[in-house]
C-alpha atoms as a PDB file:
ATOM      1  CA  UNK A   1     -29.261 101.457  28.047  1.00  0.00           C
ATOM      2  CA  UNK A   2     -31.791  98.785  26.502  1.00  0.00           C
ATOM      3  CA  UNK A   3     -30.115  97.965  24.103  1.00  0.00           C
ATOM      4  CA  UNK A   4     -26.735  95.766  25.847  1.00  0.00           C
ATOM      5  CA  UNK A   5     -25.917  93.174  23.485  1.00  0.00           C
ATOM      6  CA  UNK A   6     -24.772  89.883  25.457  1.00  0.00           C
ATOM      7  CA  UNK A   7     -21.108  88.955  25.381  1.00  0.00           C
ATOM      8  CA  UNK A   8     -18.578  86.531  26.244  1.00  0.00           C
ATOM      9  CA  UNK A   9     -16.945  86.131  29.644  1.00  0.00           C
ATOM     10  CA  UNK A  10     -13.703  84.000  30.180  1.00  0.00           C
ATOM     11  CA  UNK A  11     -11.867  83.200  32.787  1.00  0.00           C
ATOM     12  CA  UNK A  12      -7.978  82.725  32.378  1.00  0.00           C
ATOM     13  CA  UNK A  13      -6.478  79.340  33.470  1.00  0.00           C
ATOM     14  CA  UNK A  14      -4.005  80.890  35.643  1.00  0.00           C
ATOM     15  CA  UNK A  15      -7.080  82.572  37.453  1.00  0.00           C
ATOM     16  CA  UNK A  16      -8.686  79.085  37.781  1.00  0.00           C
ATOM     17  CA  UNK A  17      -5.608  77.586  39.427  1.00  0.00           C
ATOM     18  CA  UNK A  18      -5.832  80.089  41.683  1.00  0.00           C
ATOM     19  CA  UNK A  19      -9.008  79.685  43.068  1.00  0.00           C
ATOM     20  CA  UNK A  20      -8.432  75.848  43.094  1.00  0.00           C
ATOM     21  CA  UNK A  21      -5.348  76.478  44.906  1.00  0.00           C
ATOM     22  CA  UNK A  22      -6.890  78.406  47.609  1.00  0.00           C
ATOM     23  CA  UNK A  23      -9.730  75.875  47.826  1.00  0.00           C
ATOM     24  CA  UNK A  24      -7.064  72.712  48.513  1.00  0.00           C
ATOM     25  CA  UNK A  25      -5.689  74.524  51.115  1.00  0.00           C
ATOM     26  CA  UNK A  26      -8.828  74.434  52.949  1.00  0.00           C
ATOM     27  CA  UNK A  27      -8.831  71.006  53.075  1.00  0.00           C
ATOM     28  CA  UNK A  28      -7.358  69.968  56.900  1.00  0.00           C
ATOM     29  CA  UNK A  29      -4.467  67.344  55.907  1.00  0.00           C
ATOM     30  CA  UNK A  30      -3.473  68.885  52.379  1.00  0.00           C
ATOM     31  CA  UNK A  31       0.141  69.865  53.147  1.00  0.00           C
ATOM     32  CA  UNK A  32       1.063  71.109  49.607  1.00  0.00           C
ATOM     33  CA  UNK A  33       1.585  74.758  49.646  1.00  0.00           C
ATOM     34  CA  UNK A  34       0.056  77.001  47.102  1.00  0.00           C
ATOM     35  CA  UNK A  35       2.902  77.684  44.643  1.00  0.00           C
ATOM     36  CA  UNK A  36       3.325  73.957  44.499  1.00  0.00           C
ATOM     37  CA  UNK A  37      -0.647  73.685  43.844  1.00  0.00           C
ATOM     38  CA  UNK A  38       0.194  76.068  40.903  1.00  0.00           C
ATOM     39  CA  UNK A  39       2.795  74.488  39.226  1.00  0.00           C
ATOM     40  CA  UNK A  40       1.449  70.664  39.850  1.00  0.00           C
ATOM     41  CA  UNK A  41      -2.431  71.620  39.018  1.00  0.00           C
ATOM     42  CA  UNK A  42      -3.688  70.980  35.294  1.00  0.00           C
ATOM     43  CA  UNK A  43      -6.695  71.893  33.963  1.00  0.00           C
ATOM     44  CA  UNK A  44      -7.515  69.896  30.512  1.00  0.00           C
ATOM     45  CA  UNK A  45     -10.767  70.887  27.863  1.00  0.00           C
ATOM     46  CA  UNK A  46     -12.021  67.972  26.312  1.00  0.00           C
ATOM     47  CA  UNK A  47      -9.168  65.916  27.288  1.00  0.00           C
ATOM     48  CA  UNK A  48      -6.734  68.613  25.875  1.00  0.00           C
ATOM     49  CA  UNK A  49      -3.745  70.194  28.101  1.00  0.00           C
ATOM     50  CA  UNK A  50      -4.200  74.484  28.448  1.00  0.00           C
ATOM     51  CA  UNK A  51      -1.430  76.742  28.822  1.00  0.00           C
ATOM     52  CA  UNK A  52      -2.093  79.061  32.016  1.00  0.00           C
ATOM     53  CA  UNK A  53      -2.467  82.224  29.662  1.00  0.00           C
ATOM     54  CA  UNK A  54      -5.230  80.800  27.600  1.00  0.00           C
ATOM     55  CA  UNK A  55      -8.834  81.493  28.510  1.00  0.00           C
ATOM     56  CA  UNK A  56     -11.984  79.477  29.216  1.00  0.00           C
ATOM     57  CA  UNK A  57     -15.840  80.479  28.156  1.00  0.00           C
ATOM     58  CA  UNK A  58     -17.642  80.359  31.739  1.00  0.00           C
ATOM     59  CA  UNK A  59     -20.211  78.467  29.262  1.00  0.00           C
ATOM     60  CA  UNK A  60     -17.415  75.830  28.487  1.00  0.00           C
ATOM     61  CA  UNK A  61     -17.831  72.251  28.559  1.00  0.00           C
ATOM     62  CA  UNK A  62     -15.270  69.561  29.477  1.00  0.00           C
ATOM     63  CA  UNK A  63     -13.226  71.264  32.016  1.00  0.00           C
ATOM     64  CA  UNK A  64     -11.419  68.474  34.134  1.00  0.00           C
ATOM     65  CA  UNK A  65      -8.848  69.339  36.406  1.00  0.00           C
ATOM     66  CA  UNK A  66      -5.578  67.231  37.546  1.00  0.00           C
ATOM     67  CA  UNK A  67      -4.650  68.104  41.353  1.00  0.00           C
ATOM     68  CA  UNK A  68      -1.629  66.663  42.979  1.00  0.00           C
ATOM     69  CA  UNK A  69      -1.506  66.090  46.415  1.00  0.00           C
ATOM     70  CA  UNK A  70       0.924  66.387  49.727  1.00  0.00           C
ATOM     71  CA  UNK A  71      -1.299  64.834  52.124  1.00  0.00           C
ATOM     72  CA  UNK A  72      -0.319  64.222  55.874  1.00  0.00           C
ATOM     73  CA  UNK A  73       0.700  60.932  56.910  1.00  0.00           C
ATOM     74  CA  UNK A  74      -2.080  61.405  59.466  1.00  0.00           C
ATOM     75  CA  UNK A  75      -4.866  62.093  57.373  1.00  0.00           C
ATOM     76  CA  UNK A  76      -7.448  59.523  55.707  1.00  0.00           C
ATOM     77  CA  UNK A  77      -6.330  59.735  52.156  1.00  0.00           C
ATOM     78  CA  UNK A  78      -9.572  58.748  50.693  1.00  0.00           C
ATOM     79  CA  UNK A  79     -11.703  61.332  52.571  1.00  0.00           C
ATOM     80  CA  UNK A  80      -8.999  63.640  52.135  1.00  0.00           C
ATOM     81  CA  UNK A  81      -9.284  63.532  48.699  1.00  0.00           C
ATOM     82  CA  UNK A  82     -12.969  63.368  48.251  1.00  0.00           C
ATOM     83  CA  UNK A  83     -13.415  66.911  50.604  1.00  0.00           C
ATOM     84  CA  UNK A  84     -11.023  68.195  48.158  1.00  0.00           C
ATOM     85  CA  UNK A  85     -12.998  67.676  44.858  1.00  0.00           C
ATOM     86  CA  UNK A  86     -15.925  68.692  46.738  1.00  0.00           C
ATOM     87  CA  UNK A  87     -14.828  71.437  47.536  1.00  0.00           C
ATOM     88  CA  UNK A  88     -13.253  72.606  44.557  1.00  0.00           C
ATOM     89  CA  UNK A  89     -16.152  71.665  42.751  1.00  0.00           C
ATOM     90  CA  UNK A  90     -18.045  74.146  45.253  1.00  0.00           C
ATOM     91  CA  UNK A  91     -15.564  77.119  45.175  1.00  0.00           C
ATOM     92  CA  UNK A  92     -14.852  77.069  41.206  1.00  0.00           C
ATOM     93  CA  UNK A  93     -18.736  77.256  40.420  1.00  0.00           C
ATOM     94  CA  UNK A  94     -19.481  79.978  43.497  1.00  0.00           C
ATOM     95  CA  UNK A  95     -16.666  81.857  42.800  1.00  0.00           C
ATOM     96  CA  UNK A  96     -15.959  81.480  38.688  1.00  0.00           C
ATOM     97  CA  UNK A  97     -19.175  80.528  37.511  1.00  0.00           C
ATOM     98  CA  UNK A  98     -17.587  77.330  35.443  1.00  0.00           C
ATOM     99  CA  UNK A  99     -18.978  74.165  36.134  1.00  0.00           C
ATOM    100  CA  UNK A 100     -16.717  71.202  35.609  1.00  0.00           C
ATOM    101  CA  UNK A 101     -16.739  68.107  34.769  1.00  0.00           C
ATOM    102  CA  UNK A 102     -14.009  66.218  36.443  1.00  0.00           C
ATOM    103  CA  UNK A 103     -11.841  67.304  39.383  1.00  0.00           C
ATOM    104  CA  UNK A 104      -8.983  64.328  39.251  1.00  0.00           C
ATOM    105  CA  UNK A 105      -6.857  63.620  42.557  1.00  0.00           C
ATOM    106  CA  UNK A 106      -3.882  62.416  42.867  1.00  0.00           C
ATOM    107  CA  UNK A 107      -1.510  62.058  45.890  1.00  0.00           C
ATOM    108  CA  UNK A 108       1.655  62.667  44.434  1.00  0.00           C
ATOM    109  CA  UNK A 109       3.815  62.868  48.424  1.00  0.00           C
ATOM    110  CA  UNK A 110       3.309  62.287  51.805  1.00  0.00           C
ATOM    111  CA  UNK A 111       4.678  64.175  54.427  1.00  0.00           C
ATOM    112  CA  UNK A 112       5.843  61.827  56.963  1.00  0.00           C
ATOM    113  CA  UNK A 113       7.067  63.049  60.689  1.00  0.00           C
END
C-alpha cells in the first residue's frame, strides 16, 4: 500500500480533559478529584471556549487550557502550580501529540484541616 494519502487526526476535548485530569492528579498537593477536574477544566482555541464534543487538529494552534485548583493547605501554592503546567504540558504532548500554548492555573479552594 504506497499509495496512503495523509489525513487528519483529532482529538476530542473531552479526551483532552481527560488526560489533563489524570496528569493534575499526579501532582502531590492537588486535592481536586477527577470529576471535579472535568467539569472545572476549559480548554479555549484562539481565545475561544470548546464544547467537550468538539474536536481539535493534533496540528492545531492556540490551545490554552484553564485548570482550577483544590490545593492542600500544606502545599506551596506556587510550586504546586508550576509542577502542574509542567506536567500537563509533558503528558498532553507525550500522550496526544498537541502542543499547547498556554496551560492557565488557577486555585479556585483550599482544603484546610
Amino acid at each position: 500500500m504506497n499509495n496512503l494519502q495523509e489525513g487528519q487526526i483529532r482529538i476530542r476535548v473531552s479526551t483532552l480533559l481527560e488526560v489533563v485530569g489524570k496528569a493534575v492528579l499526579e501532582v502531590e498537593g492537588v486535592k481536586s478529584n477527577f470529576e471535579h477536574l472535568l467539569r472545572q477544566t476549559k480548554v479555549f482555541i484562539n481565545g475561544e471556549g470548546q464544547s467537550v464534543h468538539e474536536k481539535i487538529p493534533l496540528e492545531g494552534k492556540g490551545i490554552t487550557v484553564t485548570i482550577a485548583l483544590k490545593l492542600a493547605e500544606s502545599s506551596s501554592f506556587i510550586a504546586v502550580a508550576r509542577e502542574v503546567q509542567k506536567r500537563v504540558w509533558e503528558t498532553v504532548r507525550r500522550e496526544l501529540g498537541l502542543s499547547l500554548d498556554k496551560v492557565n492555573i488557577e486555585v479556585n479552594e483550599i482544603e484546610w484541616f
